[in-house]
Protein backbone atom coordinates (compact mmCIF):
# COMPACT_ATOMS: atom_id res chain seq x y z
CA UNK A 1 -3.58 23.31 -4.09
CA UNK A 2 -1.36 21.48 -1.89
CA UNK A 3 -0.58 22.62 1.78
CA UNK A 4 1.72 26.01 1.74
CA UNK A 5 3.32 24.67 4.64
CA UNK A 6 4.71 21.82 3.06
CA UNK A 7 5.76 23.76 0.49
CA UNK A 8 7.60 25.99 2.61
CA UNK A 9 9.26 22.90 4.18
CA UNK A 10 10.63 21.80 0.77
CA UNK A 11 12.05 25.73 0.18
CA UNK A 12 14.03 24.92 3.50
CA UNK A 13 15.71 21.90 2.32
CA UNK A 14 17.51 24.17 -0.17
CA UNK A 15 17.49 27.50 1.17
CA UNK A 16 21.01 26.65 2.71
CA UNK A 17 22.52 26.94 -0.87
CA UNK A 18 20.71 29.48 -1.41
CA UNK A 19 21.97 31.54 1.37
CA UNK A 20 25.40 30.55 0.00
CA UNK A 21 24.62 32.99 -2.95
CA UNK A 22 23.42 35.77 -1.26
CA UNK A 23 26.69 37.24 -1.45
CA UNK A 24 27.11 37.10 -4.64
CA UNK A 25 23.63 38.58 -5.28
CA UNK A 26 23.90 41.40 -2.99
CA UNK A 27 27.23 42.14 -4.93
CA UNK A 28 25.14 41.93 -8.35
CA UNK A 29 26.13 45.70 -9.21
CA UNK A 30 29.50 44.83 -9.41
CA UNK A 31 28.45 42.19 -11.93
CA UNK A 32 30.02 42.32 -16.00
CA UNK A 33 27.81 42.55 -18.99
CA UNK A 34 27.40 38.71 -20.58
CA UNK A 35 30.44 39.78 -22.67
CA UNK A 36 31.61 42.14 -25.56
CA UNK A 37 29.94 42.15 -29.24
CA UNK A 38 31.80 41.63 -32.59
CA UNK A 39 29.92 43.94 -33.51
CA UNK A 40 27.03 45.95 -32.58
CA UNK A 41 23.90 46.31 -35.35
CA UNK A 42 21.60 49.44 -34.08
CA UNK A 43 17.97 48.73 -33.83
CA UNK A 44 16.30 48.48 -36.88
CA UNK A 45 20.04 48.17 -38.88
CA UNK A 46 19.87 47.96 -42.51
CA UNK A 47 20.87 44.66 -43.19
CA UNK A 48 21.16 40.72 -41.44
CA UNK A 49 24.75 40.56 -43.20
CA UNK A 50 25.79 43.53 -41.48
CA UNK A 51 24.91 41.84 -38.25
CA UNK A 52 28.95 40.88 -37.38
CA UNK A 53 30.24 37.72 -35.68
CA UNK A 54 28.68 35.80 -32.80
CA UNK A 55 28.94 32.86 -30.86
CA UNK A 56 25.41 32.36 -30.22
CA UNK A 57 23.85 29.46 -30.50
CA UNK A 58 26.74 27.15 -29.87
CA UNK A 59 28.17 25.20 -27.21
CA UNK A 60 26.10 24.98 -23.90
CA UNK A 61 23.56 27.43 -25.87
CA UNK A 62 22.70 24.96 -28.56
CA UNK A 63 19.06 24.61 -29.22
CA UNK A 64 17.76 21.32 -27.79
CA UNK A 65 15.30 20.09 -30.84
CA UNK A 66 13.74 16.94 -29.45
CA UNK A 67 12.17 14.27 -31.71
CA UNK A 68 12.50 15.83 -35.37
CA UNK A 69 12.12 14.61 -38.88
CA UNK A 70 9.58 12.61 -40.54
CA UNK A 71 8.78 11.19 -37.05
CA UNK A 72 7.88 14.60 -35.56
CA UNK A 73 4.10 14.78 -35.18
CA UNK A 74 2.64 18.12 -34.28
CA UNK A 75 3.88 20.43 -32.23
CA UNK A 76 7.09 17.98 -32.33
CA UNK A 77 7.71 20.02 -35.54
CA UNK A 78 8.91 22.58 -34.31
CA UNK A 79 12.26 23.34 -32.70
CA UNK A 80 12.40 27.09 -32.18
CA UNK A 81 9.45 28.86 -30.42
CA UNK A 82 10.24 33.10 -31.01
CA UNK A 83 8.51 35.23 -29.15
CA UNK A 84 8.54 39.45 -30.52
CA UNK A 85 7.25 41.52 -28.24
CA UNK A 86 5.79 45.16 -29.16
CA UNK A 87 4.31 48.22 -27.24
CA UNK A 88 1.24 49.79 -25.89
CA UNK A 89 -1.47 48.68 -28.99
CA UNK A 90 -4.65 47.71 -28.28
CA UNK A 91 -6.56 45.33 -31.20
CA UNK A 92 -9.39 47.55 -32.00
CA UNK A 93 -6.50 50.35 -32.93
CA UNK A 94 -4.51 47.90 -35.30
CA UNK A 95 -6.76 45.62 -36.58
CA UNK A 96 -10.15 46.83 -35.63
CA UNK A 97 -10.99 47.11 -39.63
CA UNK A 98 -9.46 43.71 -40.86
CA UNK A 99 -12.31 41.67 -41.91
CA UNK A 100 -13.50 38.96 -40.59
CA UNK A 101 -11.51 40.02 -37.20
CA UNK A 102 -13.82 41.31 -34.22
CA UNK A 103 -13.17 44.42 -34.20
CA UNK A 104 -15.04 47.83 -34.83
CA UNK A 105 -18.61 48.10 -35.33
CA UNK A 106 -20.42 49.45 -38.27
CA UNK A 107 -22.77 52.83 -36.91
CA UNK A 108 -25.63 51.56 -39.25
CA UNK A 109 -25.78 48.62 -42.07
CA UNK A 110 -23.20 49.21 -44.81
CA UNK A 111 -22.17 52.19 -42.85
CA UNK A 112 -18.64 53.24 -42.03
CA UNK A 113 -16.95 50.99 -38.92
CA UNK A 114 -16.39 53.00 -35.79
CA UNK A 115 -17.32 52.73 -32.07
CA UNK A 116 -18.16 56.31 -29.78
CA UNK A 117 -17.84 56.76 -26.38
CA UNK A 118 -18.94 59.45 -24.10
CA UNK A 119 -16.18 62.42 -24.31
CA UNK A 120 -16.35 64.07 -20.70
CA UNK A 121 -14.08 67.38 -22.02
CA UNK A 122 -16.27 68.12 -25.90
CA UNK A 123 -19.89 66.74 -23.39
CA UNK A 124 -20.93 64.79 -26.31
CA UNK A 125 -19.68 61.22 -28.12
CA UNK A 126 -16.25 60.87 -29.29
CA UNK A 127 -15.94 58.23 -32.37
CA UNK A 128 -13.05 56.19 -33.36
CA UNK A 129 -11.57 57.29 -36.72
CA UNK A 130 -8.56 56.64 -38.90
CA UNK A 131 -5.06 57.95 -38.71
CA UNK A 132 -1.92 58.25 -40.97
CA UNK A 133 -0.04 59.38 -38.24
CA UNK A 134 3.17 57.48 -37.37
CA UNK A 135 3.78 59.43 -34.02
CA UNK A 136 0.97 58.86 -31.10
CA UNK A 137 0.37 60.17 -27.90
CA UNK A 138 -2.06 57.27 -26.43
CA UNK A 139 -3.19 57.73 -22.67
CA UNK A 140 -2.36 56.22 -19.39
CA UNK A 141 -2.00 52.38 -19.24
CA UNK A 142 -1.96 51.95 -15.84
CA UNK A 143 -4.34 49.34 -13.49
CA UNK A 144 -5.98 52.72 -12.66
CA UNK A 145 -6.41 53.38 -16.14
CA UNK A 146 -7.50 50.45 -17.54
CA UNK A 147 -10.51 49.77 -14.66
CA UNK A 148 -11.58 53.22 -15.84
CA UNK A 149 -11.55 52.14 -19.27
CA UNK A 150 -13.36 49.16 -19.18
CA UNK A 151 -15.59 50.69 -16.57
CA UNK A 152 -17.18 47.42 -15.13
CA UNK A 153 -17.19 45.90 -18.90
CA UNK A 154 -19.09 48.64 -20.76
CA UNK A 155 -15.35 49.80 -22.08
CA UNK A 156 -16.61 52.90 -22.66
CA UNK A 157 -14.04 55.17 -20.46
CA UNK A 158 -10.78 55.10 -22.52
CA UNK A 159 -11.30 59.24 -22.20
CA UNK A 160 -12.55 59.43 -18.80
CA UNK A 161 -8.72 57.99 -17.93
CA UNK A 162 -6.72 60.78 -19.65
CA UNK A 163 -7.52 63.54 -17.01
CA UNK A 164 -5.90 60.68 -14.31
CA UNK A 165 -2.07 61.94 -15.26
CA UNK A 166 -1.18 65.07 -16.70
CA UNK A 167 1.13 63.90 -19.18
CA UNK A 168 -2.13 63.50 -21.76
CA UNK A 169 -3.69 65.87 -23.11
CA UNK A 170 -7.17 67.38 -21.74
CA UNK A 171 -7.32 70.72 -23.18
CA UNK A 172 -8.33 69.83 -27.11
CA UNK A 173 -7.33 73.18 -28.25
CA UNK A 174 -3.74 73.11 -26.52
CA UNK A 175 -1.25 73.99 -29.71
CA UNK A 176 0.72 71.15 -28.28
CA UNK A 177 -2.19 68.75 -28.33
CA UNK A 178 -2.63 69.11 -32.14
CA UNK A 179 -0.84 66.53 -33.79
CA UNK A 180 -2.68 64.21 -32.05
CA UNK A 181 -5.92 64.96 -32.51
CA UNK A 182 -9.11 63.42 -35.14
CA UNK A 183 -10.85 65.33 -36.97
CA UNK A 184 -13.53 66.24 -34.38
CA UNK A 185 -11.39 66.86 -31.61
CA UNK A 186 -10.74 63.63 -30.56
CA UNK A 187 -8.10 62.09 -28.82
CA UNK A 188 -5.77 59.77 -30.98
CA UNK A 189 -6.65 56.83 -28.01
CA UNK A 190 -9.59 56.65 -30.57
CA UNK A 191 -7.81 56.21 -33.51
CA UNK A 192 -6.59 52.95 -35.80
CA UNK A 193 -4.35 52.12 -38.68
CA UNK A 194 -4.94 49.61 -41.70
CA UNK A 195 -2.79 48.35 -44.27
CA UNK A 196 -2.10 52.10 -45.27
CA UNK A 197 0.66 52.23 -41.95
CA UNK A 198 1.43 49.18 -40.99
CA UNK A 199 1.09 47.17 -44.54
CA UNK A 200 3.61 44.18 -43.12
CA UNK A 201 1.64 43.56 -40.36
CA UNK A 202 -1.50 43.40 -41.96
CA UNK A 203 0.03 41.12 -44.83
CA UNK A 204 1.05 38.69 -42.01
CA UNK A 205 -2.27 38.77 -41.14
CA UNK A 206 -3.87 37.78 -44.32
CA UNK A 207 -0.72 35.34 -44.87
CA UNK A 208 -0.55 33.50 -41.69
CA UNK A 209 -2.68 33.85 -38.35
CA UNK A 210 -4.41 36.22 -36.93
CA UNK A 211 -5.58 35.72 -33.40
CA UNK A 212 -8.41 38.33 -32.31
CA UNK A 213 -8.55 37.22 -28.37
CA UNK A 214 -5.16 37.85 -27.21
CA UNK A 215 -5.31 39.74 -23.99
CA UNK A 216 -2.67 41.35 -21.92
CA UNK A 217 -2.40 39.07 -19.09
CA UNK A 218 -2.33 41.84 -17.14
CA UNK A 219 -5.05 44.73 -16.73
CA UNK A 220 -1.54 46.51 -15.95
CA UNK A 221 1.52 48.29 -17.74
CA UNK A 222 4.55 47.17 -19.33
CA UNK A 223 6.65 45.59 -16.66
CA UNK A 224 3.40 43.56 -15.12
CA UNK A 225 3.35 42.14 -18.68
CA UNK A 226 6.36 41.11 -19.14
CA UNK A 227 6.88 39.38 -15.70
CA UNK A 228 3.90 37.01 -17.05
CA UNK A 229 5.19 36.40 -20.45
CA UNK A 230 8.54 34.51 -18.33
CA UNK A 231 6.71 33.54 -15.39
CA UNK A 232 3.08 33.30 -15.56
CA UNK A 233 2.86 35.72 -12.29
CA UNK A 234 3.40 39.51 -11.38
CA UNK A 235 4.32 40.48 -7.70
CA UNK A 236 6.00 41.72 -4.76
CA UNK A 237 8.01 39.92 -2.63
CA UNK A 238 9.03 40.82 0.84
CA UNK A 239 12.29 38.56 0.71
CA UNK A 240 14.20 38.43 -2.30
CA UNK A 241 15.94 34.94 -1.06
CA UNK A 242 12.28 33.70 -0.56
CA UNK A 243 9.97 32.71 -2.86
CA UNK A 244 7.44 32.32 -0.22
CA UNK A 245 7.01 35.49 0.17
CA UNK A 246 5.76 36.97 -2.44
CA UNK A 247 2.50 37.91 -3.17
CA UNK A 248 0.11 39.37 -6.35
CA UNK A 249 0.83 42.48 -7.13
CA UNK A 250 -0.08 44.34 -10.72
CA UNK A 251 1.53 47.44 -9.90
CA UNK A 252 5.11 47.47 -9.23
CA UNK A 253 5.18 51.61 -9.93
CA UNK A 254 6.85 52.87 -6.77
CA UNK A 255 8.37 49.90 -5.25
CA UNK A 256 9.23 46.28 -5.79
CA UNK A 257 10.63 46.37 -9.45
CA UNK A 258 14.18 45.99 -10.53
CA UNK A 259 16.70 48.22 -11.48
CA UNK A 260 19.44 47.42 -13.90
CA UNK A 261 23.03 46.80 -11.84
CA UNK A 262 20.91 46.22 -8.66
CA UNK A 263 20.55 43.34 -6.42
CA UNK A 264 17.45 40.63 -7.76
CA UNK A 265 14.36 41.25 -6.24
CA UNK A 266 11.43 38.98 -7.88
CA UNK A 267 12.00 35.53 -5.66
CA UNK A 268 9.26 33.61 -7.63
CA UNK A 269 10.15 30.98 -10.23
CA UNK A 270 10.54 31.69 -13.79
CA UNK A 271 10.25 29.68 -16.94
CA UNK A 272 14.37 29.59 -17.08
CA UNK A 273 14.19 27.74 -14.02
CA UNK A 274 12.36 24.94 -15.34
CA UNK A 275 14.43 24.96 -19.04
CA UNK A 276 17.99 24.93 -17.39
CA UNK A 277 16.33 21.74 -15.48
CA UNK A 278 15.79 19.77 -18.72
CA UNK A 279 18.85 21.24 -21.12
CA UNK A 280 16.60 23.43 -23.00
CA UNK A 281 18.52 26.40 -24.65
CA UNK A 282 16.68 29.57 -24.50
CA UNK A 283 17.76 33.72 -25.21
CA UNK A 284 16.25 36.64 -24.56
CA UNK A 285 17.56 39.33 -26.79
CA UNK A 286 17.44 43.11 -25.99
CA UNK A 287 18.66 46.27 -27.94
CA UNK A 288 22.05 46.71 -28.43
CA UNK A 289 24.00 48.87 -25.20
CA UNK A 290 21.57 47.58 -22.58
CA UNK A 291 22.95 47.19 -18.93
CA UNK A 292 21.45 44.09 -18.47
CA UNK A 293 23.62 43.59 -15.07
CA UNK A 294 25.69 46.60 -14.18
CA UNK A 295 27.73 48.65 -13.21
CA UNK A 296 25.50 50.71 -15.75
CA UNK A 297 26.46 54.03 -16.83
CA UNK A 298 25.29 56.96 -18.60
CA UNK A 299 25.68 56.05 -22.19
CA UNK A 300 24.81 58.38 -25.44
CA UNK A 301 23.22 55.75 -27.21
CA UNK A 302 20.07 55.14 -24.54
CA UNK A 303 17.71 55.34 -27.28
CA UNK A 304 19.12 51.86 -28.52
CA UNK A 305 18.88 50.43 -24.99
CA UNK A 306 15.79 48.29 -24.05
CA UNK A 307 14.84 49.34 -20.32
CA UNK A 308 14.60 47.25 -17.38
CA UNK A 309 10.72 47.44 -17.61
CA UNK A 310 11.08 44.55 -20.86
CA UNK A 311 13.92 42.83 -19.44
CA UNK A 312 12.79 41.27 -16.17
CA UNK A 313 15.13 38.46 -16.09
CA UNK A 314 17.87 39.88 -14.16
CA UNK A 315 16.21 40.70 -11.46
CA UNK A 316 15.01 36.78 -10.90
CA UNK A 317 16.97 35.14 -8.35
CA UNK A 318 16.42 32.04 -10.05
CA UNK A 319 18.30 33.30 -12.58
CA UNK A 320 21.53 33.41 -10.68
CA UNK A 321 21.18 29.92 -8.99
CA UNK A 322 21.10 28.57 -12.12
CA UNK A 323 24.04 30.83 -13.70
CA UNK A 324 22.25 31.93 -16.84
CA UNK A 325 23.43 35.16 -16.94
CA UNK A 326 24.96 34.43 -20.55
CA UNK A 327 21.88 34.38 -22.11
CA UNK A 328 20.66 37.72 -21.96
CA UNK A 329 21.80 38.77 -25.62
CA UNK A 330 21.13 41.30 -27.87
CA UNK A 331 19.30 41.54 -31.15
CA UNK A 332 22.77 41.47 -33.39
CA UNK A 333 23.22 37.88 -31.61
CA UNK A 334 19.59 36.84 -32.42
CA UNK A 335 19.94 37.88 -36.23
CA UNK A 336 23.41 35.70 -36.23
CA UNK A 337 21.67 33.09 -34.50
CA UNK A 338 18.78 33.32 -37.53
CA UNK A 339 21.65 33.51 -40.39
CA UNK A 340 23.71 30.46 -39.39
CA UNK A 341 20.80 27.85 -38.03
CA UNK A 342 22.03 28.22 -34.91
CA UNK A 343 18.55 29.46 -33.33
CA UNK A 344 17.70 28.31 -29.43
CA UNK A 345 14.82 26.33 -28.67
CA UNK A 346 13.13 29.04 -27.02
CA UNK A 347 13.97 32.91 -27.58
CA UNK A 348 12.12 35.97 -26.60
CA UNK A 349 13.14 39.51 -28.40
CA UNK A 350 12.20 42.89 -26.86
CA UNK A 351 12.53 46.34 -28.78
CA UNK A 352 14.61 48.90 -27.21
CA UNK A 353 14.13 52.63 -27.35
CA UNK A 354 14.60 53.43 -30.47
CA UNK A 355 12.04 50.83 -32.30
CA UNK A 356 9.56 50.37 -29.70
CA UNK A 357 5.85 51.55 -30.77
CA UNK A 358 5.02 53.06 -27.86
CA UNK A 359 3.53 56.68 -28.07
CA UNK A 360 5.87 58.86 -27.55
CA UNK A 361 9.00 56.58 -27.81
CA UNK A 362 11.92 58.09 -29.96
CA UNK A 363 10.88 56.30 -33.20
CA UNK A 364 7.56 56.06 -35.06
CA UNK A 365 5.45 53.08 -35.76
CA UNK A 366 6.87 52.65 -39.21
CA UNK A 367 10.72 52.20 -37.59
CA UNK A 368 8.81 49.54 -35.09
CA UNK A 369 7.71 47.56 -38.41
CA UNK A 370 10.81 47.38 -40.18
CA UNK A 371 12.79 46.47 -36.93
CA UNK A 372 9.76 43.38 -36.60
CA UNK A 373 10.10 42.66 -40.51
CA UNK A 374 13.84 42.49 -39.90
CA UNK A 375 13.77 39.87 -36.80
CA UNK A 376 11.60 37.89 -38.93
CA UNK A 377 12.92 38.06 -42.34
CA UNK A 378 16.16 36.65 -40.84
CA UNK A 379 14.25 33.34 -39.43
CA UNK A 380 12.65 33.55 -42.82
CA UNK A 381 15.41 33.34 -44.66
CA UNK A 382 17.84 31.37 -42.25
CA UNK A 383 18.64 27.31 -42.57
CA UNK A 384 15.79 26.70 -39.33
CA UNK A 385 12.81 28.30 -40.75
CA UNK A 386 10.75 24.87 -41.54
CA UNK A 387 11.26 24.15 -37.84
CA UNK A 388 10.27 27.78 -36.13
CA UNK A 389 7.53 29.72 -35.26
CA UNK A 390 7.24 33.38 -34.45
CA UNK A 391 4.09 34.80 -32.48
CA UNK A 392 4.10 38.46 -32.06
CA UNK A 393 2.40 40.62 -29.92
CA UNK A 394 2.29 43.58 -27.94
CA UNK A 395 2.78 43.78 -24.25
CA UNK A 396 -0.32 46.24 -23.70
CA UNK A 397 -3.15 48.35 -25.16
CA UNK A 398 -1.55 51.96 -24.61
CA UNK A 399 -4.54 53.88 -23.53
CA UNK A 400 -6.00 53.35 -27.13
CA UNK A 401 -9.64 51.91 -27.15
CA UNK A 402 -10.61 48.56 -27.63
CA UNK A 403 -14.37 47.62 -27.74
CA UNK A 404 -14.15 44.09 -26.04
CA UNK A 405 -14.61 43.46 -22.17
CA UNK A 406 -11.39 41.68 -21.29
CA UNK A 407 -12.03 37.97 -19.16
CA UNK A 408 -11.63 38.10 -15.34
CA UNK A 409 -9.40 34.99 -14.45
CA UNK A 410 -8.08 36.20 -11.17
CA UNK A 411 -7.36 39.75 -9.24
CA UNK A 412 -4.27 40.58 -12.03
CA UNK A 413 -6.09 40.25 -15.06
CA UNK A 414 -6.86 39.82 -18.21
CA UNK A 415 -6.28 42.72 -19.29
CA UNK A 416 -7.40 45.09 -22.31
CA UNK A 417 -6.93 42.91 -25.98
CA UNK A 418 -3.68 43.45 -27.63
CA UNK A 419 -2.70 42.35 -31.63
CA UNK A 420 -1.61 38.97 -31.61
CA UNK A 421 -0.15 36.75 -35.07
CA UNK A 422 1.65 33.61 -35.58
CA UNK A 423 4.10 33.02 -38.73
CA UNK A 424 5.80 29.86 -39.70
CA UNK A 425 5.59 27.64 -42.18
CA UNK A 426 3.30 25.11 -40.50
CA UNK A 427 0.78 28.55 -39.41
CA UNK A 428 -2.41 28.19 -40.97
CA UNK A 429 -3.35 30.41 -44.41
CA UNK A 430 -5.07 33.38 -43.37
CA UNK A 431 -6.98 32.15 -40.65
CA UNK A 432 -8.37 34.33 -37.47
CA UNK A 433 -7.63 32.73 -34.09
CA UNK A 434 -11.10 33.75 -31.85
CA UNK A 435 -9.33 31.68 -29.03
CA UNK A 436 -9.07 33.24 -26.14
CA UNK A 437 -5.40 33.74 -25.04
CA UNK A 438 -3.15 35.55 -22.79
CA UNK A 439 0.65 35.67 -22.66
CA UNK A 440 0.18 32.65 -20.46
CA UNK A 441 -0.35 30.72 -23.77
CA UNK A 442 3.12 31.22 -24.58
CA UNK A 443 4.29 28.92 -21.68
CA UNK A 444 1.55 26.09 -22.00
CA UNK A 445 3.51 25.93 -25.35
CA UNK A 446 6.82 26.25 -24.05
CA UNK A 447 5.82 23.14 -21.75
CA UNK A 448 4.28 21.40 -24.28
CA UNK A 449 6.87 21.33 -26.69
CA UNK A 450 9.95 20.96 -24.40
CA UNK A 451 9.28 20.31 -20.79
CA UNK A 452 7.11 17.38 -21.31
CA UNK A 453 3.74 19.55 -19.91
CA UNK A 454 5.60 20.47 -16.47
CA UNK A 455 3.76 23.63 -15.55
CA UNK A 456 4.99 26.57 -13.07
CA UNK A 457 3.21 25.02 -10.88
CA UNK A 458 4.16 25.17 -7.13
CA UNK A 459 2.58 21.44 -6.49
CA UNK A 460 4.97 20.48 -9.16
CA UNK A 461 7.77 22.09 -9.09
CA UNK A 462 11.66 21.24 -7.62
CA UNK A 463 11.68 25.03 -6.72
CA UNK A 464 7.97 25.94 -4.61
CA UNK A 465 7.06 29.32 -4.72
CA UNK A 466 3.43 30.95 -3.56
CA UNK A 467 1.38 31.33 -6.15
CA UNK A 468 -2.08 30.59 -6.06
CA UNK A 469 -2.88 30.17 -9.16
CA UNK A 470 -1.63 27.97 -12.51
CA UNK A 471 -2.22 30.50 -15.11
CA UNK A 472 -1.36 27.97 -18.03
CA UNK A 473 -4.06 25.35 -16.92
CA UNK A 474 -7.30 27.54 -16.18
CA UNK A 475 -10.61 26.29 -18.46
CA UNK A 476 -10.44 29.20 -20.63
CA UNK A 477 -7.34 29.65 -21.81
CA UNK A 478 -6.80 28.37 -25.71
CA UNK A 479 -4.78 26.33 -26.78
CA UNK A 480 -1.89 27.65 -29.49
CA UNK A 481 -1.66 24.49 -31.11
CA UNK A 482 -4.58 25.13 -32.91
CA UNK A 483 -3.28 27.83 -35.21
CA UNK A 484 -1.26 25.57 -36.98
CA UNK A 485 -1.76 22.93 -39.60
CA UNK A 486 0.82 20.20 -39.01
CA UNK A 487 -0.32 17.89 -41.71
CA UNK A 488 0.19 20.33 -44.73
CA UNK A 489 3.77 20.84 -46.66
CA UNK A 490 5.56 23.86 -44.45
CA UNK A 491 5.42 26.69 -46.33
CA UNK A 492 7.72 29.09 -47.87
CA UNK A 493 9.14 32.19 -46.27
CA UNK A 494 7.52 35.31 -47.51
CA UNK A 495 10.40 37.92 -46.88
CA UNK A 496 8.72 41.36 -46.98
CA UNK A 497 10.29 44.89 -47.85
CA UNK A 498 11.18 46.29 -43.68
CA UNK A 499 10.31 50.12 -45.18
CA UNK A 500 7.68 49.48 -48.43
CA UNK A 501 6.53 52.86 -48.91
CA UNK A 502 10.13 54.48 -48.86
């Protein structure tokens, strides 16, 4: 790594423009919303036509497609890298039963496939078991939570955690604890679905690619995550006009994280940075009523809005120097986008309230299907499928058990596995990735395809910032690329029913 003090030295040569913004950041409350809607489609709306009019996708937002055609050689095929991003699963509770997958473990040959763990509260083991419930409690899914879970690699402590916060049930035989219990008393953090709940998801699986070593990059919550999947880094800086001076952090609880209609306070570099550098066209699309930038009011639709947690973008500076405020969209301009071929280069969609799958949230697991099946019918069936690919994948494991020990790269993570597939027409048939991945995967892509391998990278970089680490270039990290097939015909869409057993 090169000297820090040099680096520093090249932050001073532009700080001084940078210090000409601070006004305008400090002021960011007073900032609009990146315009009005046509018209607004709630999460998980019943149709792409009813989607209304955008301008997505055009002028300065155009996707930038690079060398296409017959000429277009690997991952030169494709044009539009999506990126869906669900809650709080862990693999073992999704697809711990898919076969081949690694996932749950058979308690004697030809025997029924579970895992048990030690239950502290019932003083004997507590064994994973299957569930047909759409509603889930989970447990904590904290860094607290998940070193007690995978309790020095044995990951046998996913019920030792839930006494840690109150908000989880400890007494079995509560009334209120009930509905989310197995049939031995268990906690549902010990539970999985199959094909019975989430049939789409487990049809992608056996259609397209399945990747069984996906791991939160994080051994952290939510917003941790979902700094990495645009930055490659989670932490807390002291300056917010300074990328210097940040350092790791996988907390961000009580301090340090943004707040919608507040001033910017993560100083690092994101992967924005280096896109608006080369022309590349990139969205990130949110439910519909989020207060991306203030002033944010009390609204009766929150449970459409997707929370500040999994939409860290406007609180990068970076984000502002660069004036890309305009493409923080919603998922109405993401399904127009999809309908009329107008799809960016690189576009990352978040759930908000209403169709996220994470316990507790205001809709069940079935309403977070049909809102995925939705998002990717439309690609499916828009004019830019044959150049796309979606991966999707949850941002982290929920509290709910997972039986493999995640990989230590540095202090932040990996954290516990999460469900992981890739669709597109070039995505191999039914094959199970054993990679191992992180969100950082995403980027190494992302550079790949469009920023000629430039890495966030402070060596590299025209904007330094003080990470120690290049999370897209350590040994271990896979290599996305190989879940494809680039030399077969691209494959047709397979547009699947968002709501099959209504």
């Amino acid at each position: 790594m090169a000297d820090r003090g040099a680096a520093r030295r090249s932050y001073a040569r532009w700080a001084p423009a940078l210090a000409l913004a601070a006004a305008a950041l400090l002021a960011v409350g007073c900032l609009s919303s990146p315009g009005d809607r046509a018209t607004a489609v709630p999460d998980g709306g019943p149709s792409i036509s009813e989607a209304g009019t955008s301008t997505s996708g055009t002028g300065p937002g155009a996707a930038v497609t690079g060398p296409t055609g017959p000429e277009a050689e690997g991952i030169f095929k494709l044009d539009h890298l999506i990126f869906i991003v669900q809650e709080n699963r862990s693999f073992d509770h999704y697809f711990g039963t898919f076969p081949g997958a690694d996932g749950l473990t058979a308690n004697k040959p030809g025997g029924r496939l579970r895992d048990c763990i030690p239950d502290p509260v019932l003083g004997h083991k507590s064994c994973t078991y299957h569930t047909r419930q759409l509603r889930q409690h989970g447990g904590p899914h904290n860094w607290v939570a998940s070193g007690l879970s995978v309790n020095g690699g044995k990951m046998n402590g996913f019920l030792s955690a839930l006494p840690r916060t109150p908000r989880w049930c400890v007494d079995r035989f509560a009334k209120e604890c009930r509905p989310f219990l197995g049939p031995r008393y268990q906690p549902d953090v010990m539970s999985w679905h199959d094909d019975r709940t989430i049939p789409n998801y487990w049809r992608y699986a056996e259609e397209f690619v399945l990747q069984d070593r996906m791991f939160a990059p994080a051994d952290s919550w939510t917003l941790p995550a979902h700094l990495f999947l645009v930055s490659a880094w989670s932490a807390y800086c002291t300056d917010p006009l300074d990328p210097m001076s940040c350092r790791s952090d996988k907390d961000l609880q009580d301090y340090g994280r943004h707040v919608y209609g507040k001033p910017p306070v993560y100083a690092w570099t994101d992967i924005t940075y280096l896109l608006h550098e080369q022309d590349v066209s990139w969205g990130y699309y949110t439910g519909e009523g989020t207060c991306s930038f203030g002033p944010c009011e009390e609204e009766k639709a929150w449970w459409g809005r997707t929370p500040s947690g999994k939409n860290p973008l406007p609180g990068f500076t970076d984000l502002y120097e660069t004036k890309q405020k305009a493409n923080i969209l919603t998922h109405s301009d993401f399904l127009t986008s999809a309908r009329e071929g107008t799809l960016r280069s690189v576009s990352w969609v978040v759930p908000g309230n209403r169709v996220a799958e994470h316990p507790l949230s205001v809709g069940e697991i079935d309403d977070g299907m049909a809102y995925v099946t939705r998002l990717i019918n439309a690609v499916m069936k828009g004019p830019d499928w044959e150049t796309s690919a979606i991966f999707l994948t949850w941002d982290d494991w929920g509290g709910f058990y997972d039986h493999v020990r995640p990989v230590a790269v540095d202090k932040l993570g990996y954290g516990i596995r999460v469900p992981a597939l890739v669709i597109g027409p070039y995505a191999k048939a039914g094959y199970i990735d054993h990679q191992t991945l992180s969100f950082d995967a995403y980027l190494k892509l992302i550079e790949d395809r469009f920023l000629g391998g430039q890495r966030l990278d402070p060596d590299t970089m025209s904007r330094p910032d003080s990470r120690r680490v290049v999370r897209e270039d350590l040994a271990v990290l896979g290599d996305l690329a190989e879940a494809f097939d680039f030399t077969q015909p691209p494959r047709p869409p397979l547009v699947l029913d968002p709501r099959p057993d209504d």
